[in-house]
C-alpha atoms as a PDB file:
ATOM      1  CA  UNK A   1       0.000   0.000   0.000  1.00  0.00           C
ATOM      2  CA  UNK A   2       1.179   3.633  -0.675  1.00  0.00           C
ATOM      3  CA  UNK A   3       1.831   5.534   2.449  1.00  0.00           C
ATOM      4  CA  UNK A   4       2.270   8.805   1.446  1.00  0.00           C
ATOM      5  CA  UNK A   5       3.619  11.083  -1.817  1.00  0.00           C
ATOM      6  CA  UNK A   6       6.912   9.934  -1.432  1.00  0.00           C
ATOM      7  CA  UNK A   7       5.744   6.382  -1.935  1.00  0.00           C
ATOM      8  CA  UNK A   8       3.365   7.201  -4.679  1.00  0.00           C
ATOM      9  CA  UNK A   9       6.711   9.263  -6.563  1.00  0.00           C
ATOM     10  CA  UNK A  10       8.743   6.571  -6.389  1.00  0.00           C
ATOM     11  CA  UNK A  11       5.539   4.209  -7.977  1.00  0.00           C
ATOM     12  CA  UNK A  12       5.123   6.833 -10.680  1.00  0.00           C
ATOM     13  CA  UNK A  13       9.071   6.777 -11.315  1.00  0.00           C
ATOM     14  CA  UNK A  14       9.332   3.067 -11.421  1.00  0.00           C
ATOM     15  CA  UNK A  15       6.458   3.232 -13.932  1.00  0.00           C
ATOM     16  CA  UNK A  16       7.937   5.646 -16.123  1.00  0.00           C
ATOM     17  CA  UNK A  17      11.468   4.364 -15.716  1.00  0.00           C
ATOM     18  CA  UNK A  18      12.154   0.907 -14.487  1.00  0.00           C
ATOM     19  CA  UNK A  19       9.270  -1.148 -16.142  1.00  0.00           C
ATOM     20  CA  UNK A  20       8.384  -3.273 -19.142  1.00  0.00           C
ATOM     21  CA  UNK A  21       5.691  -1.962 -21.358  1.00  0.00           C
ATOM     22  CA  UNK A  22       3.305  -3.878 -23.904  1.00  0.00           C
ATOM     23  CA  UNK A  23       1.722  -2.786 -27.069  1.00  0.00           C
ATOM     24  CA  UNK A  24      -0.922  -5.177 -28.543  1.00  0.00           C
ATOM     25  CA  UNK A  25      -4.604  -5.568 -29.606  1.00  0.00           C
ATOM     26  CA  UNK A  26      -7.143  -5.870 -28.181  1.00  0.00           C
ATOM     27  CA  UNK A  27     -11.166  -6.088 -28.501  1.00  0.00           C
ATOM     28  CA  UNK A  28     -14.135  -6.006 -25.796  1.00  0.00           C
ATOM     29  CA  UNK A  29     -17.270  -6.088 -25.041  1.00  0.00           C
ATOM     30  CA  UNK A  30     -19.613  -5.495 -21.887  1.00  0.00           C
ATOM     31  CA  UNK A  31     -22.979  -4.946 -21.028  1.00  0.00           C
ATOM     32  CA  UNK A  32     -24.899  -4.722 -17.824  1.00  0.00           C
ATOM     33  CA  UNK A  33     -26.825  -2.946 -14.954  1.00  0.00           C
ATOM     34  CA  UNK A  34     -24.337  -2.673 -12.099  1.00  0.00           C
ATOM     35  CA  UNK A  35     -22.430  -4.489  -9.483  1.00  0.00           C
ATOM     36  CA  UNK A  36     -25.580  -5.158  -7.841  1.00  0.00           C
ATOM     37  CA  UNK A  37     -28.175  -6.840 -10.229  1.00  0.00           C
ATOM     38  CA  UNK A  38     -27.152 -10.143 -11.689  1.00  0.00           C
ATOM     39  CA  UNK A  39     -27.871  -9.323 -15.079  1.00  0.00           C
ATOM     40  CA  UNK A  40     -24.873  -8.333 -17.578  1.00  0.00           C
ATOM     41  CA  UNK A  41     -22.015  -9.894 -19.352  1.00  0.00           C
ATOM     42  CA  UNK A  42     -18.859  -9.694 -21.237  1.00  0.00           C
ATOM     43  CA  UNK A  43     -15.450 -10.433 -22.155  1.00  0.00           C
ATOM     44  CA  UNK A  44     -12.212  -9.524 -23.742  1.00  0.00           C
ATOM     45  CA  UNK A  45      -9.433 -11.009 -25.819  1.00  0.00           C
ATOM     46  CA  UNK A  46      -5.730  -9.352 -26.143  1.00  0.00           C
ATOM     47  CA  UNK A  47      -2.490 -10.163 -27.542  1.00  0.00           C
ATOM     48  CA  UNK A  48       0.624  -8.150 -26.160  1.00  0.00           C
ATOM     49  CA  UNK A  49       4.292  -7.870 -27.457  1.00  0.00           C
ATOM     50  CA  UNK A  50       6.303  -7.125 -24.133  1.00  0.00           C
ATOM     51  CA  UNK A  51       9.718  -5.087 -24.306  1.00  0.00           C
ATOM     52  CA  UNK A  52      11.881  -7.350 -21.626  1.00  0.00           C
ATOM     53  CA  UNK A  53      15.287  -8.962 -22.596  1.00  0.00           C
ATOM     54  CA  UNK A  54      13.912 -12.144 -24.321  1.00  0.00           C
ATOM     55  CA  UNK A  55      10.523  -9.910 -26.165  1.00  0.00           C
ATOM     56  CA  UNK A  56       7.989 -12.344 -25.489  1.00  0.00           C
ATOM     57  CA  UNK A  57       4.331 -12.463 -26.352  1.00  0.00           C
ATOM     58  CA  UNK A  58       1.040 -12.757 -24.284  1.00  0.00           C
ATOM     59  CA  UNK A  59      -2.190 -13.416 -24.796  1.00  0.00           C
ATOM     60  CA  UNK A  60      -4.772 -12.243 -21.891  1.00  0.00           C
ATOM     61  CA  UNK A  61      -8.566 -13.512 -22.422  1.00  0.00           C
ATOM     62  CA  UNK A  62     -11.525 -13.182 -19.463  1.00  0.00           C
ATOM     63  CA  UNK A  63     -14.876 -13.160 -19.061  1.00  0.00           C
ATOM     64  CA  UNK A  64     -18.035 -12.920 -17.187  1.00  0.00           C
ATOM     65  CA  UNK A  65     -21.802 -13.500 -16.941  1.00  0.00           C
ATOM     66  CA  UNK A  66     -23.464 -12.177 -14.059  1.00  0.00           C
ATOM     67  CA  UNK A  67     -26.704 -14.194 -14.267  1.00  0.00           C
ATOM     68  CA  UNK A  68     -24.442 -17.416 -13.530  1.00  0.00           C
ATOM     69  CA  UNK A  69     -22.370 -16.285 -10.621  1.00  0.00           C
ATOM     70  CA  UNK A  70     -19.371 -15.872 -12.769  1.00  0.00           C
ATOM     71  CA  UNK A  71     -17.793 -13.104 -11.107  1.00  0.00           C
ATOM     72  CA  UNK A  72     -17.409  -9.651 -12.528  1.00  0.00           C
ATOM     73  CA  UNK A  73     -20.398  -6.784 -13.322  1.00  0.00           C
ATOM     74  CA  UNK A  74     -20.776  -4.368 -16.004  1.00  0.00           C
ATOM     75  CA  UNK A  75     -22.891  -0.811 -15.514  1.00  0.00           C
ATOM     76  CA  UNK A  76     -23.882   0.411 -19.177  1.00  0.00           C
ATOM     77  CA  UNK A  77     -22.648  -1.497 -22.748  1.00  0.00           C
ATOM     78  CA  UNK A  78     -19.381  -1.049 -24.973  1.00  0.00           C
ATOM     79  CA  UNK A  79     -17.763  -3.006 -27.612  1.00  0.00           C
ATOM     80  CA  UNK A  80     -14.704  -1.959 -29.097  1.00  0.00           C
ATOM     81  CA  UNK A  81     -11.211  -2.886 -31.169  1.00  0.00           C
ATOM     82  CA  UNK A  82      -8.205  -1.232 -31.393  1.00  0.00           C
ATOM     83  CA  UNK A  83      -4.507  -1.135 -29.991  1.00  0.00           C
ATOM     84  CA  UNK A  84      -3.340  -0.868 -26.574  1.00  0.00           C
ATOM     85  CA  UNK A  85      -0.466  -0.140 -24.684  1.00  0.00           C
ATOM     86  CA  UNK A  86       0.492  -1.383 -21.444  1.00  0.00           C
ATOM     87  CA  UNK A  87       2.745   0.011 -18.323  1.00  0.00           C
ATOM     88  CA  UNK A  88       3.712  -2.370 -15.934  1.00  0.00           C
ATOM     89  CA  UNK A  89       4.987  -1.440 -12.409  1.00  0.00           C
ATOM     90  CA  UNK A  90       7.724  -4.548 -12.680  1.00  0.00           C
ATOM     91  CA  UNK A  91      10.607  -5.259 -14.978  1.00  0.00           C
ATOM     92  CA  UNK A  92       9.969  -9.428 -14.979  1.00  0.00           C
ATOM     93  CA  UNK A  93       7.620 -10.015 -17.960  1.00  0.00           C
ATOM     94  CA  UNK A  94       6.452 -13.363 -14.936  1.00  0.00           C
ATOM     95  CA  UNK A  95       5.041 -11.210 -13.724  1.00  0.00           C
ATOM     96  CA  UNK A  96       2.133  -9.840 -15.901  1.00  0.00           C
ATOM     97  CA  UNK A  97       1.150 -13.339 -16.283  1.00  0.00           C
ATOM     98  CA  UNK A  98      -1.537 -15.201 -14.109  1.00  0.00           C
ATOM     99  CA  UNK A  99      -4.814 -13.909 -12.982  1.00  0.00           C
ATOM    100  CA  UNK A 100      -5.713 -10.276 -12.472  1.00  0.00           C
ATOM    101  CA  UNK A 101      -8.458  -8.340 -11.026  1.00  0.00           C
ATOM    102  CA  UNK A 102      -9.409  -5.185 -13.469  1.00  0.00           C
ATOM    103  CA  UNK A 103     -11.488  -2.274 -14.041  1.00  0.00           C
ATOM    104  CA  UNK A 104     -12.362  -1.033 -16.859  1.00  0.00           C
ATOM    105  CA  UNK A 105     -13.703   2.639 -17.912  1.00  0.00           C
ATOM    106  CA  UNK A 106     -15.059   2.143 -21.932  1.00  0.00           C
ATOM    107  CA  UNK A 107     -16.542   5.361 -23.751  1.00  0.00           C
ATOM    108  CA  UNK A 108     -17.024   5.393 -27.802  1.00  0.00           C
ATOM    109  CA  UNK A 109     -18.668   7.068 -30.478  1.00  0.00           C
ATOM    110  CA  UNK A 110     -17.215   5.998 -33.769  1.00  0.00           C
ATOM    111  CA  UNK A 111     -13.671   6.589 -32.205  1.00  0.00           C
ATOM    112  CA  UNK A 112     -12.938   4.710 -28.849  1.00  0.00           C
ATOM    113  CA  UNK A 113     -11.185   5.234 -25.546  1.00  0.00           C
ATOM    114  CA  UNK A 114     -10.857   2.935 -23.082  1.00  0.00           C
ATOM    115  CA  UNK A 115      -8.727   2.658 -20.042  1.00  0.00           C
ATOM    116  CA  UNK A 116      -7.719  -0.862 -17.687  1.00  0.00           C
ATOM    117  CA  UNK A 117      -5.959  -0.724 -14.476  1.00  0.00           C
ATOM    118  CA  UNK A 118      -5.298  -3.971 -13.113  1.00  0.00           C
ATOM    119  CA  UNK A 119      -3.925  -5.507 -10.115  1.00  0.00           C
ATOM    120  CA  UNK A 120      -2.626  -9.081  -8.855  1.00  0.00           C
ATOM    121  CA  UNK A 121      -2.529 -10.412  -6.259  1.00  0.00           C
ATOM    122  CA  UNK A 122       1.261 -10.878  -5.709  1.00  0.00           C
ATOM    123  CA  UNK A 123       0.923  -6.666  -6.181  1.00  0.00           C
ATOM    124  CA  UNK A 124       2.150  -5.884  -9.770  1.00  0.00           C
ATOM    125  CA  UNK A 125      -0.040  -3.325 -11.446  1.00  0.00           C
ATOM    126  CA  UNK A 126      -1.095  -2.679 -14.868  1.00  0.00           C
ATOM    127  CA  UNK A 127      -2.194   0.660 -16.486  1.00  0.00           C
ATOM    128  CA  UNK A 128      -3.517  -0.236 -19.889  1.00  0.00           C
ATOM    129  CA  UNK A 129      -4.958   2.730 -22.667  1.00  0.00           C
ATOM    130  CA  UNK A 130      -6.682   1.420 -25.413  1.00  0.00           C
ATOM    131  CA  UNK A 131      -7.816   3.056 -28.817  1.00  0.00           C
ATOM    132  CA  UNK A 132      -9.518   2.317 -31.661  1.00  0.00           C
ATOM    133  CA  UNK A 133     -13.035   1.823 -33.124  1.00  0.00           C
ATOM    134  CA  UNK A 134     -15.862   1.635 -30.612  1.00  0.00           C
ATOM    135  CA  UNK A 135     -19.547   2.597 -29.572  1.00  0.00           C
ATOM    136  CA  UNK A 136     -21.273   2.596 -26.314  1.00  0.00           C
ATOM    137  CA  UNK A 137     -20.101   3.601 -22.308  1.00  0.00           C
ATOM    138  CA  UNK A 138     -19.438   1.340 -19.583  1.00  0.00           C
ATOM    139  CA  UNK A 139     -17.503   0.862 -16.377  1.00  0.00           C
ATOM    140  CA  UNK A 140     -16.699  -2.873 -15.715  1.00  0.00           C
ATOM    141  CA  UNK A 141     -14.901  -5.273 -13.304  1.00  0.00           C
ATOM    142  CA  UNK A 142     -13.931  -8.385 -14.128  1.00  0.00           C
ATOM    143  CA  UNK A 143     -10.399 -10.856 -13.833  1.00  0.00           C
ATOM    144  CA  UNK A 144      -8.499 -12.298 -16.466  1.00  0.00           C
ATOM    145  CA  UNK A 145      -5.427 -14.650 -16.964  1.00  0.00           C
ATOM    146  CA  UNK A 146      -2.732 -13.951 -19.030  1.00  0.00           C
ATOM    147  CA  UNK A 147      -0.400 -16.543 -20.446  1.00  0.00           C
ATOM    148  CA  UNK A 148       2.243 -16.847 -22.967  1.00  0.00           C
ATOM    149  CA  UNK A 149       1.383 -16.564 -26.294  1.00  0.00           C
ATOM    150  CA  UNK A 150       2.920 -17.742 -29.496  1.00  0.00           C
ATOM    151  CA  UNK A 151       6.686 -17.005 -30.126  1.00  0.00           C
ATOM    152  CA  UNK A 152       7.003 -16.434 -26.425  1.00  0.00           C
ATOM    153  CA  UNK A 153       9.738 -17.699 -24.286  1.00  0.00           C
END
């Protein structure tokens, strides 16, 4: 946990600095009435290129359907496609991989912005902007696993 600016600096810094970064594709979709009503679902599928020492590829995929207790909600409805880029806070591409929790802020006309932060539970975080083609508005939350994709180690 952060404790104070100083903390939260040296985050930023190690963000900016001291981390590996993805750029991939990406496409989602999401639909639903809240974290409250079990009615909504949705999913996403993304392939990453990570710039570590050995370059290796990942694929992250999750889903969820709130109607059959398969965790996650959705309050509005998106879909989208387009490329993403993502900022790690570690330097070992090991990990990004596994399960993460996420949240997800989706807004689109014809043009598309998204934005995922995500969070394991070992404590690596992932900021991850997306754009690309897109309609709808949504907030989501939701895990997904990432594992290593073709041409990866």
């Amino acid at each position: 946990m952060l404790g104070g600016t100083g903390d939260l600096a040296r985050s930023a810094y190690t963000l900016a600095t001291a981390s590996i970064m993805g750029v991939g594709d990406t496409v989602s979709g999401d639909y639903g009435a809240g974290p409250f009503l079990p009615w909504g679902q949705g999913a996403t599928l993304g392939a990453s290129h990570w710039d570590n020492p050995n370059h290796n590829n990942t694929v992250t995929y999750g889903s969820f359907n709130s109607g059959s207790g398969r965790g996650g909600w959705s309050f509005g409805a998106h879909c989208s496609v387009g490329f993403q880029n993502s900022f790690s806070s570690t330097t070992d591409l090991n990990n990004v991989l596994g399960i993460f929790h996420n949240i997800n802020l989706n807004a689109g006309g014809l043009a598309n912005l998204s934005l995922t932060v995500s969070w394991s539970d070992s404590g690596t975080f992932v900021v991850t902007p997306q754009y690309g083609l897109g309609a709808g508005a949504s907030i989501s939350a939701y895990d997904t696993d990432t594992i290593v994709g073709r041409g990866g180690r």
